[in-house]
Structures are given as structure tokens and as C-alpha cells.
N, C-alpha and C. Protein backbone atom coordinates (compact mmCIF):
# COMPACT_ATOMS: atom_id res chain seq x y z
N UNK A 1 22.73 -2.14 -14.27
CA UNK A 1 22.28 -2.80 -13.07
C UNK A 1 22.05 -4.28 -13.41
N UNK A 2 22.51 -5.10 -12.58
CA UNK A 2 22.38 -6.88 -12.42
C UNK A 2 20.67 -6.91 -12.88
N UNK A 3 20.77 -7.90 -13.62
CA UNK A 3 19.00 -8.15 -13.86
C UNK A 3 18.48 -9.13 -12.22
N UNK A 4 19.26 -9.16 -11.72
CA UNK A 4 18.92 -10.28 -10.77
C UNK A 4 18.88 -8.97 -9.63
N UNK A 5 19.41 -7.61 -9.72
CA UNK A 5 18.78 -6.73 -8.65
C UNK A 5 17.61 -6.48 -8.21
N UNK A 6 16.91 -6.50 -7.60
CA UNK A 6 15.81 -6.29 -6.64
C UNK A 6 15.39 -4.99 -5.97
N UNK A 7 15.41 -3.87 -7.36
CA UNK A 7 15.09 -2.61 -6.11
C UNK A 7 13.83 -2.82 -5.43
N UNK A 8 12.77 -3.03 -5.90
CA UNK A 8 11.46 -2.61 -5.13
C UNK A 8 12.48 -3.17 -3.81
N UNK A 9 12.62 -4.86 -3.60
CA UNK A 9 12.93 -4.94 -2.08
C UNK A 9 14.39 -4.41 -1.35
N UNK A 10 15.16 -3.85 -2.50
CA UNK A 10 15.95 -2.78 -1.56
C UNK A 10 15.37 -1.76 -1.10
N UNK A 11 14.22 -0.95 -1.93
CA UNK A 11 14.00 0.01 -1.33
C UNK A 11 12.64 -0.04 -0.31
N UNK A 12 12.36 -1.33 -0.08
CA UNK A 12 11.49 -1.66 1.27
C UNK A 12 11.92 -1.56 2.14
N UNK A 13 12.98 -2.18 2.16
CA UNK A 13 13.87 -2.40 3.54
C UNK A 13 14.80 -0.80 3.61
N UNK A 14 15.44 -0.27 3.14
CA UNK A 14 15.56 1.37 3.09
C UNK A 14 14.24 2.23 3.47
N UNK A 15 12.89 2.22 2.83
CA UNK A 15 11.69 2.77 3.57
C UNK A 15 11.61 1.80 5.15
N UNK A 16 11.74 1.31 5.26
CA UNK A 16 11.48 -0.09 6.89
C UNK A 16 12.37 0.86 7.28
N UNK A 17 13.86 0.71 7.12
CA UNK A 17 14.67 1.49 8.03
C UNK A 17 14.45 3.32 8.07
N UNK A 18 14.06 3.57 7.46
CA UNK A 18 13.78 5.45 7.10
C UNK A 18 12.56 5.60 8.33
N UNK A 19 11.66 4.62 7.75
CA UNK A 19 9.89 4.82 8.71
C UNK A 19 10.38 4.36 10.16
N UNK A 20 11.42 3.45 10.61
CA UNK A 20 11.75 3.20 11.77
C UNK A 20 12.27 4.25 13.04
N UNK A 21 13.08 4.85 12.00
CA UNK A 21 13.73 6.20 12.46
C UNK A 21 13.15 7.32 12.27
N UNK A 22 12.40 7.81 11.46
CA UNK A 22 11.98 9.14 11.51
C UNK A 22 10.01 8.97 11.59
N UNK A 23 9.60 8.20 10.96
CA UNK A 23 8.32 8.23 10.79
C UNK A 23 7.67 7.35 12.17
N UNK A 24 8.39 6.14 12.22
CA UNK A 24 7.49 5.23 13.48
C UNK A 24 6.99 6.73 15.12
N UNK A 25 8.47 6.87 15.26
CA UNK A 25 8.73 7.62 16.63
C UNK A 25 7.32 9.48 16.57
N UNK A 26 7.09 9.49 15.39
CA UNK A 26 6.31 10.87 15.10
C UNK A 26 5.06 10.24 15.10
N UNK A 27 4.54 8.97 14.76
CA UNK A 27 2.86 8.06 14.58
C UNK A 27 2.99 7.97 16.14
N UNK A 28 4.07 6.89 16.91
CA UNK A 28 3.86 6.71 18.21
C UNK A 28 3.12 7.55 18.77
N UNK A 29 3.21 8.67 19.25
CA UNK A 29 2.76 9.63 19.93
C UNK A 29 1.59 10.60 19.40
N UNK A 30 1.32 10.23 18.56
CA UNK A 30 0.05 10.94 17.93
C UNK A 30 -1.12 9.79 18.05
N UNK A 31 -2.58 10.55 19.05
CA UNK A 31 -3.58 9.89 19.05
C UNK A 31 -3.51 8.84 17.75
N UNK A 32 -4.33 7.50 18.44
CA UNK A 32 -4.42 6.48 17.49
C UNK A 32 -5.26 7.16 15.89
N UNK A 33 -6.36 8.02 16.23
CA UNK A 33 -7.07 7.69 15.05
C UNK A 33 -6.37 8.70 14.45
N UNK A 34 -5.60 9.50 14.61
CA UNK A 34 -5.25 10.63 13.79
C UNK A 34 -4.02 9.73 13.20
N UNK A 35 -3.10 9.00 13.63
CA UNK A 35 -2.42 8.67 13.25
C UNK A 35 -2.41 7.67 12.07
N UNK A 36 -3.52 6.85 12.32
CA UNK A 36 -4.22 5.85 11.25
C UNK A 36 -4.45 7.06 9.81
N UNK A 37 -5.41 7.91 10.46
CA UNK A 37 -6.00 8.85 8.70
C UNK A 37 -4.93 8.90 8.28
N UNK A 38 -3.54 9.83 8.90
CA UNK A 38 -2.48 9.92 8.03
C UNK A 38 -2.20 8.70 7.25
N UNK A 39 -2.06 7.68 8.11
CA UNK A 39 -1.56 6.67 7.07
C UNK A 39 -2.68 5.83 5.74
N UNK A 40 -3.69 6.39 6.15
CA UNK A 40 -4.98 5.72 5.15
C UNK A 40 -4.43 6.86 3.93
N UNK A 41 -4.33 8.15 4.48
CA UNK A 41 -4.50 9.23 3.22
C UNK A 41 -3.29 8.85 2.12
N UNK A 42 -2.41 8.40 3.00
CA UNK A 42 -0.95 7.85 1.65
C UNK A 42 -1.04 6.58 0.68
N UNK A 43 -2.46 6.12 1.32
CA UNK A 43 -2.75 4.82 0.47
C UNK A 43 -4.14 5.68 -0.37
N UNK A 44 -4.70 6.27 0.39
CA UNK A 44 -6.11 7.16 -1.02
C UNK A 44 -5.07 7.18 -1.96
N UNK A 45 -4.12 7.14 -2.96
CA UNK A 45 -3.33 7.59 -3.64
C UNK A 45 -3.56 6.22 -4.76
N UNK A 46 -3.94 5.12 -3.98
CA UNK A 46 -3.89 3.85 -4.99
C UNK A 46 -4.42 3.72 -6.09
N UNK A 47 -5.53 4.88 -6.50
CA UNK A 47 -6.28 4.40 -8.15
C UNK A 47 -4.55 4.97 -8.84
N UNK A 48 -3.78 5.06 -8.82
CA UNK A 48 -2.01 5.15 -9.40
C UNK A 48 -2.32 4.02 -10.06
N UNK A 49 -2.78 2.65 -9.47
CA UNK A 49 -2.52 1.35 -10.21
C UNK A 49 -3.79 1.18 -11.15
N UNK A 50 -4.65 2.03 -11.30
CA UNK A 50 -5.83 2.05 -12.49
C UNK A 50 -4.69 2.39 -13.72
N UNK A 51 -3.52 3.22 -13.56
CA UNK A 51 -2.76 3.52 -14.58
C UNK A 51 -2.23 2.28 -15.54
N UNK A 52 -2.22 1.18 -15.05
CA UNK A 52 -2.05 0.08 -15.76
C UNK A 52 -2.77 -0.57 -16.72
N UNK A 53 -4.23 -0.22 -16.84
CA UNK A 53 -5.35 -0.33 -17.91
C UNK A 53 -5.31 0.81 -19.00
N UNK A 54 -4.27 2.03 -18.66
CA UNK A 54 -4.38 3.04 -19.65
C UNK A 54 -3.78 2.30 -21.07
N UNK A 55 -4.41 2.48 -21.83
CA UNK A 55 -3.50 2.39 -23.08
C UNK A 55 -2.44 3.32 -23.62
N UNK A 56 -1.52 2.71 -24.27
CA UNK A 56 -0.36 3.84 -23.91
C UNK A 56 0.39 4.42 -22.91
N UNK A 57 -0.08 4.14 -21.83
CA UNK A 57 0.77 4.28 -20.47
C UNK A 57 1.92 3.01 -20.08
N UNK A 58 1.07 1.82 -20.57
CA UNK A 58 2.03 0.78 -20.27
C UNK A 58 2.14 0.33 -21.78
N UNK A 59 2.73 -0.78 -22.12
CA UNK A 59 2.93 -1.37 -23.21
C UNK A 59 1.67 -2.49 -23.70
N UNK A 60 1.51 -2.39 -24.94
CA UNK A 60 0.37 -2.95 -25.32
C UNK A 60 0.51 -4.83 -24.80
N UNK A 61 1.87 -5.03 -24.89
CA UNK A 61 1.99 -6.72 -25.03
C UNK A 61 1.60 -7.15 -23.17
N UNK A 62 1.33 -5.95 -22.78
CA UNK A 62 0.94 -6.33 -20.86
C UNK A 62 -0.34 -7.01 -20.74
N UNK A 63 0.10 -7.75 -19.80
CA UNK A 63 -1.41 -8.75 -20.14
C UNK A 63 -2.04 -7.90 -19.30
N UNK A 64 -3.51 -8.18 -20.18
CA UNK A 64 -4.46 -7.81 -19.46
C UNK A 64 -5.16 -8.09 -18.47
N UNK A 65 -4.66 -9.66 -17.90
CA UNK A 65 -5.33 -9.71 -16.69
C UNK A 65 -4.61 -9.09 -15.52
N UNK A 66 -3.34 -9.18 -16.34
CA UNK A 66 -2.62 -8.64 -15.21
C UNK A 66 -3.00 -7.03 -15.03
N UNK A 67 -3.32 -6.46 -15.73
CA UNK A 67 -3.28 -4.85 -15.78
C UNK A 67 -4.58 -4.88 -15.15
N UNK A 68 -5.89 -5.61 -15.22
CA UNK A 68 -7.04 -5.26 -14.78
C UNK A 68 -6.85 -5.55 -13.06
N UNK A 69 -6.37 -6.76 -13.14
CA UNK A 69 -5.76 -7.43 -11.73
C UNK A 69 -5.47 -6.20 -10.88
N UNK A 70 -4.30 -5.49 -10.85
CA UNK A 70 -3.90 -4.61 -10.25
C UNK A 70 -4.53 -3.35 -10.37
N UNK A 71 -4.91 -2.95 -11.19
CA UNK A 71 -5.57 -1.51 -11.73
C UNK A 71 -7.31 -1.45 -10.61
N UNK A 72 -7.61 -3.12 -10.50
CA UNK A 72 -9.10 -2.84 -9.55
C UNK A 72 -8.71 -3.31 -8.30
N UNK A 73 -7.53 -3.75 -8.00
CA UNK A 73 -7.16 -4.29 -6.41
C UNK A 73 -6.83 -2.98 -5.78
N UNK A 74 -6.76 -2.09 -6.76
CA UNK A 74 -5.68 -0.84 -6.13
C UNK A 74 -7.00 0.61 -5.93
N UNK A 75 -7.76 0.30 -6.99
CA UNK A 75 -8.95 1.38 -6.92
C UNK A 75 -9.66 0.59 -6.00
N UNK A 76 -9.58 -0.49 -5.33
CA UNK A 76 -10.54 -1.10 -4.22
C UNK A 76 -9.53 -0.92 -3.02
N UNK A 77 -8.28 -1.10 -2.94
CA UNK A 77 -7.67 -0.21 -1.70
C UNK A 77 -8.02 1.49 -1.42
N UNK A 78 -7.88 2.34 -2.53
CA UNK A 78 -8.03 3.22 -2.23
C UNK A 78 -9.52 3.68 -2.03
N UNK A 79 -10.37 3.13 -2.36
CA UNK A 79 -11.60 3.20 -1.69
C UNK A 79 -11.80 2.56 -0.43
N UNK A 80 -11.25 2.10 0.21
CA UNK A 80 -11.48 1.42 1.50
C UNK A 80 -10.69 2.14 2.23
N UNK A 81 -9.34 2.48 1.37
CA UNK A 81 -8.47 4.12 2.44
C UNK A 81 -9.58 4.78 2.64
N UNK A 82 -10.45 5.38 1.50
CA UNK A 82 -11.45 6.90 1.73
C UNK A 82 -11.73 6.45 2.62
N UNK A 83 -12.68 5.20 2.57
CA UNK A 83 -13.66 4.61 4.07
C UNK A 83 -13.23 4.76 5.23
N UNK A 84 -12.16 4.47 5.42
CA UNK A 84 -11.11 4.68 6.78
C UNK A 84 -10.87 6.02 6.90
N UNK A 85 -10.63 6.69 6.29
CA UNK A 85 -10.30 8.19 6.72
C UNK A 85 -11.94 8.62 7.07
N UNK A 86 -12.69 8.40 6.30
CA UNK A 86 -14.27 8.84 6.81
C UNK A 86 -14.48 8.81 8.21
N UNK A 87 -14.66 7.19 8.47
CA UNK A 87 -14.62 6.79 10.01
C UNK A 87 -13.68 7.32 10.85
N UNK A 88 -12.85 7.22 10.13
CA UNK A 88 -11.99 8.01 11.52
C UNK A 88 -12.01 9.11 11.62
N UNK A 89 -12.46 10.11 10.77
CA UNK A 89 -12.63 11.37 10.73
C UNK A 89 -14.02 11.57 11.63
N UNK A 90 -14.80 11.06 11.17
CA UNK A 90 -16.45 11.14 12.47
C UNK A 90 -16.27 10.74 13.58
N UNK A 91 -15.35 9.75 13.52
CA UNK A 91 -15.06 8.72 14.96
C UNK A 91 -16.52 7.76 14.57
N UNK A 92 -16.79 7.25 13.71
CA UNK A 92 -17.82 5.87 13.65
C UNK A 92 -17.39 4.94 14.93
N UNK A 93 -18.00 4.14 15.15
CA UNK A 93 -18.09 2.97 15.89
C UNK A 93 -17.46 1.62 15.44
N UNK A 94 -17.59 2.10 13.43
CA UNK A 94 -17.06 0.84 13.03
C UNK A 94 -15.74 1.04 12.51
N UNK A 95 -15.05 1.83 12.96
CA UNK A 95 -14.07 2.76 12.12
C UNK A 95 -12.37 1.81 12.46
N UNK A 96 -11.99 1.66 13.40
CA UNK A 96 -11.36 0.37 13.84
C UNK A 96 -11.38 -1.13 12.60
N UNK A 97 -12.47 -1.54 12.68
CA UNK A 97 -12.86 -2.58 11.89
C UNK A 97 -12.80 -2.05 10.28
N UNK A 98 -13.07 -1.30 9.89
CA UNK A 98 -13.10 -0.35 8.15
C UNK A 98 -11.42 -0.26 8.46
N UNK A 99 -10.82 -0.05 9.46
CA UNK A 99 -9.13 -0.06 8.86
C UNK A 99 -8.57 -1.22 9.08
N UNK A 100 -9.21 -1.71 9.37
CA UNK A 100 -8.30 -3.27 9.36
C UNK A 100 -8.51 -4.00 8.24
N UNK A 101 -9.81 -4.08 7.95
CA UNK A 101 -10.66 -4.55 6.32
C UNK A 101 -9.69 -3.60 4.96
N UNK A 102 -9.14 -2.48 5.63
CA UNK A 102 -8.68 -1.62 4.16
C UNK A 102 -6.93 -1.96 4.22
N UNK A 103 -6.65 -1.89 5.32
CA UNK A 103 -5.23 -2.42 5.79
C UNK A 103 -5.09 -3.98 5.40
N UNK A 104 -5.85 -4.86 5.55
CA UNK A 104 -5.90 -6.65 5.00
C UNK A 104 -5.74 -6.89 3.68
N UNK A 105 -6.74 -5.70 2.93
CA UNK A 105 -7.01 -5.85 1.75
C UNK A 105 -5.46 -5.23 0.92
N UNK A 106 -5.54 -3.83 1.69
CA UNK A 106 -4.74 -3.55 0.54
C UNK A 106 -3.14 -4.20 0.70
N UNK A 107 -2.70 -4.80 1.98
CA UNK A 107 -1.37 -5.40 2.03
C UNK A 107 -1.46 -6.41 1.46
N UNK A 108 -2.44 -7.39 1.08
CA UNK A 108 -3.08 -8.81 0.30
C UNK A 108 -2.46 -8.45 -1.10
N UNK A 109 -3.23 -7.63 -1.55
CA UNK A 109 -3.08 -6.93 -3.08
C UNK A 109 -1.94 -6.17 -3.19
N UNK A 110 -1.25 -5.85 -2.24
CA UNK A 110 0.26 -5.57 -2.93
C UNK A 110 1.20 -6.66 -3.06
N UNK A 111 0.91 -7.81 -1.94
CA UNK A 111 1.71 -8.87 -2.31
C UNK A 111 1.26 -9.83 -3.26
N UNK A 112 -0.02 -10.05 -3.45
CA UNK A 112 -0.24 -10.49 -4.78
C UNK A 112 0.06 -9.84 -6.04
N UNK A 113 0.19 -8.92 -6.29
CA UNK A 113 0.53 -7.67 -7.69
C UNK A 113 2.27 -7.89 -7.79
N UNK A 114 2.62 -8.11 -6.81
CA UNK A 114 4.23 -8.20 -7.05
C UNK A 114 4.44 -9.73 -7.17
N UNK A 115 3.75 -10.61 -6.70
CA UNK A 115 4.14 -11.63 -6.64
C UNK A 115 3.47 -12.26 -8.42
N UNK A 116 2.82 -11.92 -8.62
CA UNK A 116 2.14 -12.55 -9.70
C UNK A 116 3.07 -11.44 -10.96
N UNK A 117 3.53 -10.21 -10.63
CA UNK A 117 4.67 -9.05 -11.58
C UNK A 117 5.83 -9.77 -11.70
N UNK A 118 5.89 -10.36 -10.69
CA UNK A 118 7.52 -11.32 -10.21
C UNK A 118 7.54 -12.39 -11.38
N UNK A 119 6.60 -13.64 -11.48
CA UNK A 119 6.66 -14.82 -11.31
C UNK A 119 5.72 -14.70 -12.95
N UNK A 120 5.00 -13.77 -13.28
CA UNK A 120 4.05 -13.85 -14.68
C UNK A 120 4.77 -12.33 -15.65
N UNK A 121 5.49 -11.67 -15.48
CA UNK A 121 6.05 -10.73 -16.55
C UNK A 121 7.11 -10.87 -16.46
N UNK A 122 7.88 -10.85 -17.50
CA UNK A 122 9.15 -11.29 -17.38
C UNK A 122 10.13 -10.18 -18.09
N UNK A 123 8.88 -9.02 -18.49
CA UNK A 123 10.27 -7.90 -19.18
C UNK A 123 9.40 -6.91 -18.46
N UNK A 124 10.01 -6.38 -17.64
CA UNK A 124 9.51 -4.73 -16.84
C UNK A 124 9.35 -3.91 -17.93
N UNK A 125 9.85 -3.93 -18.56
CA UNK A 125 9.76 -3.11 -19.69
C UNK A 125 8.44 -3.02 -20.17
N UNK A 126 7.79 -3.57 -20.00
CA UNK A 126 6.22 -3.42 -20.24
C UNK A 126 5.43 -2.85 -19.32
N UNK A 127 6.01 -2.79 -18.07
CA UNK A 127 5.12 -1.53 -17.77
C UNK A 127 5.25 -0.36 -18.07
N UNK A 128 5.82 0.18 -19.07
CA UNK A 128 6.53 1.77 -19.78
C UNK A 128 6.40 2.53 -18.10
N UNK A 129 5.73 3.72 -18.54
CA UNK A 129 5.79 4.76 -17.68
C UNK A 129 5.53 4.62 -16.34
N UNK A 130 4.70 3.38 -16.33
CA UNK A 130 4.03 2.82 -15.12
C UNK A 130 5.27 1.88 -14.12
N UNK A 131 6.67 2.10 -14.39
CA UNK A 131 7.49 0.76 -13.38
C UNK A 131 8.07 2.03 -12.19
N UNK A 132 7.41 3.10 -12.32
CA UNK A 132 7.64 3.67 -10.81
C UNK A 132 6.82 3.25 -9.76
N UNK A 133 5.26 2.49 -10.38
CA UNK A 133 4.36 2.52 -9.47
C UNK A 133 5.06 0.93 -8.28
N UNK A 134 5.58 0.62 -8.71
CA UNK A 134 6.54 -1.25 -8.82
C UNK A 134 7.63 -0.79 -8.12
N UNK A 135 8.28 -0.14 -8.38
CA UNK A 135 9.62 0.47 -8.27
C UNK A 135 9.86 1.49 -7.19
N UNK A 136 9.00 2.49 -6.91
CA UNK A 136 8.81 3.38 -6.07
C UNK A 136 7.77 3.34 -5.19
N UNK A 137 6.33 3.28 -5.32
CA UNK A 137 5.39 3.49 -4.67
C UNK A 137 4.91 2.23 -3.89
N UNK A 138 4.93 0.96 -4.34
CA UNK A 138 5.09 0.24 -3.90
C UNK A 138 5.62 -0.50 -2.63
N UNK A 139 6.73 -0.16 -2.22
CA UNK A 139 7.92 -0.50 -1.36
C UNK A 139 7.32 0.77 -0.17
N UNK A 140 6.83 1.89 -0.50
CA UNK A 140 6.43 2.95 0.38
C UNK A 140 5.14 2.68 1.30
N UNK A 141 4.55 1.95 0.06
CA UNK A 141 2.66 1.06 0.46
C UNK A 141 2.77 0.32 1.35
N UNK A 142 3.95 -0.48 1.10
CA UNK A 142 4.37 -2.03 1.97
C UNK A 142 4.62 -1.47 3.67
N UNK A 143 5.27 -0.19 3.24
CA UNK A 143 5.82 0.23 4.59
C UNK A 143 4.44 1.03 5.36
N UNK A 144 4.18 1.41 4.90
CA UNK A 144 2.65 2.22 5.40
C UNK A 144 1.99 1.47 5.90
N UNK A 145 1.40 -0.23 5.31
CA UNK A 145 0.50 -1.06 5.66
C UNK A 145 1.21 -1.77 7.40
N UNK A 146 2.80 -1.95 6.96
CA UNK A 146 2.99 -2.31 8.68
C UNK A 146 3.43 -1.63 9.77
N UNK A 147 3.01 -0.31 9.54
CA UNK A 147 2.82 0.92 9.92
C UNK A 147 1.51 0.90 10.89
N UNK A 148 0.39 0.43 9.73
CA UNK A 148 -0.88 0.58 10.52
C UNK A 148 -1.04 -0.70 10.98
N UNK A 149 -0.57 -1.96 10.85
CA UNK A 149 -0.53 -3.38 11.50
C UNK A 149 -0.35 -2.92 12.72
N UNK A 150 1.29 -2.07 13.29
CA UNK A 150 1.68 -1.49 14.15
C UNK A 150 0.70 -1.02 15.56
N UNK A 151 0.14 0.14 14.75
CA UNK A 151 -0.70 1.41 15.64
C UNK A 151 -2.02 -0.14 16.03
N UNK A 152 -2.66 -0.94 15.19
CA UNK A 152 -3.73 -1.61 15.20
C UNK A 152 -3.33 -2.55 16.37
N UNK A 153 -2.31 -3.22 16.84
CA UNK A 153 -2.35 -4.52 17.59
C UNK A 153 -1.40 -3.71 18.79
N UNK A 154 -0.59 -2.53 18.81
CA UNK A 154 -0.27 -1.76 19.93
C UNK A 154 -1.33 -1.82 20.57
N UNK A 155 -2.62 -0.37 19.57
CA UNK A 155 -3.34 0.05 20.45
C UNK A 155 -4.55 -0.95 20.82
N UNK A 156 -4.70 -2.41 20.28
CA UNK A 156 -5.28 -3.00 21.10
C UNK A 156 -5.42 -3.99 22.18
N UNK A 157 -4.11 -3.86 22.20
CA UNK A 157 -2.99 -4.46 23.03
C UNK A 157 -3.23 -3.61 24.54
N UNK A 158 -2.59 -2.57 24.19
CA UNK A 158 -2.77 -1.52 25.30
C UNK A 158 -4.46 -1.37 25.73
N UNK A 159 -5.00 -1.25 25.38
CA UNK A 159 -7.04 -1.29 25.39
C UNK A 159 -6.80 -2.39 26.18
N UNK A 160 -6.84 -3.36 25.98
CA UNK A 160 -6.43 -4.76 27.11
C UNK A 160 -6.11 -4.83 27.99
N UNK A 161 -4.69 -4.08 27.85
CA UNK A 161 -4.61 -3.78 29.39
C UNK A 161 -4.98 -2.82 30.52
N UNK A 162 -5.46 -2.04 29.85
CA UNK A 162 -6.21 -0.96 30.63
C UNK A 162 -7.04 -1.31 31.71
């Protein structure tokens, strides 16, 4: 493969077109808050990027700011997913606002983690076991977060006009 290939953003735009066609049209029609948990519960999945502080999981020469960088942006998304699935699971009052705060945060911190992976590591190869999380899970996150951008400015869009 070309070193100048780009899967993560081929396979964004392949998840963009997949979630367009099969996933958008199945969220549409499912109540707002149920539709949000689903998509919070695919981001609870983020302490994945704590895997970058393991020793031995990635390569020792990985910097460490970078590994702490991502490893607590990602255990602080997926704690703000739990939060969001909470609220929306009780129906809180503040539960709206907790997914937009977990949705801000965690689309912030995926484009910073790639952008700073991009532009500050220069051999993938150092993330050893860990370049699926880059490679695969990633590009899936990206698509999830404008997923819930989606359901968030529809449904308050529509609330408006009501």
C-alpha cells in the first residue's frame, strides 16, 4: 500500500456512505432519545484508547504525551457516553445538554488524536497492536458523532417548529 494512502479517511467516507444508507434511515424514525443511547453506547467503548498507555501494547518509542493525550481524551468521552446514556435512560431534564457536552467533547478529541497522530508520529508502526483503534474504530466514532450532530439540530429544529 502507497505510504501516502489514507485508510482511516477512506474508511470514513465508506462508514458516511454505509451509515447514510442503512444506519441514518433506521435512527430517523426511532424516538429521539432512544436513538441518541444507541449512539452514546458505541462510543461507551472509548476507554479502547486507554490501550495506548499499556506497555507492550504499543511500542515503547510512542510518546508519551501522545499516548496519555489520547488514552484520557477517550476514557473522558466514554464517561460522558455513560452520562448520556444515564440521562437518557431516566429522561433527566439535563439529558439533551449531557449529549451535546459528550458529543463536542468526544468529536474535539478525535480530531485532535488524529490530527496531532497525523502531523507528530511519523511511523504507525508504533502503535503495535493498537493501529486498529486509528485505522478502524476511529473512522466508525467520526461517523457516530455526526450521527448524533444529526438527531441533535433535526430534533431541535423540529421542537421550533412545533
Amino acid at each position: 500500500m502507497p505510504q501516502s494512502f489514507n485508510l482511516p479517511f477512506v474508511l470514513s467516507v465508506a462508514g458516511a456512505f454505509l451509515a447514510s444508507i442503512y444506519v441514518w434511515p433506521a435512527l430517523r424514525v426511532m424516538p429521539r432519545y432512544e436513538a441518541l443511547r444507541l449512539l452514546a453506547a458505541f462510543n461507551a467503548f472509548r476507554f479502547f484508547g486507554m490501550n495506548f498507555m499499556v506497555a507492550g501494547f504499543v511500542s515503547a518509542e510512542l510518546s508519551p504525551t501522545f499516548a496519555a493525550e489520547v488514552g484520557w481524551g477517550d476514557l473522558i468521552a466514554a464517561s460522558l457516553a455513560l452520562a448520556s446514556i444515564a440521562a437518557l435512560s431516566w429522561r433527566w431534564s439535563i439529558a439533551v445538554p449531557v449529549v451535546w457536552a459528550f458529543n463536542v467533547w468526544g468529536t474535539l478529541d478525535l480530531l485532535n488524536a488524529y490530527y496531532v497522530g497525523v502531523t507528530k508520529i511519523q511511523d504507525p508502526g508504533l502503535f503495535g497492536a493498537g493501529i486498529y483503534i486509528p485505522a478502524l474504530y476511529v473512522p466508525l466514532l467520526l461517523v457516530s458523532h455526526v450521527l448524533v450532530f444529526m438527531i441533535l439540530v433535526r430534533s431541535g429544529a423540529e421542537e421550533k417548529a412545533a
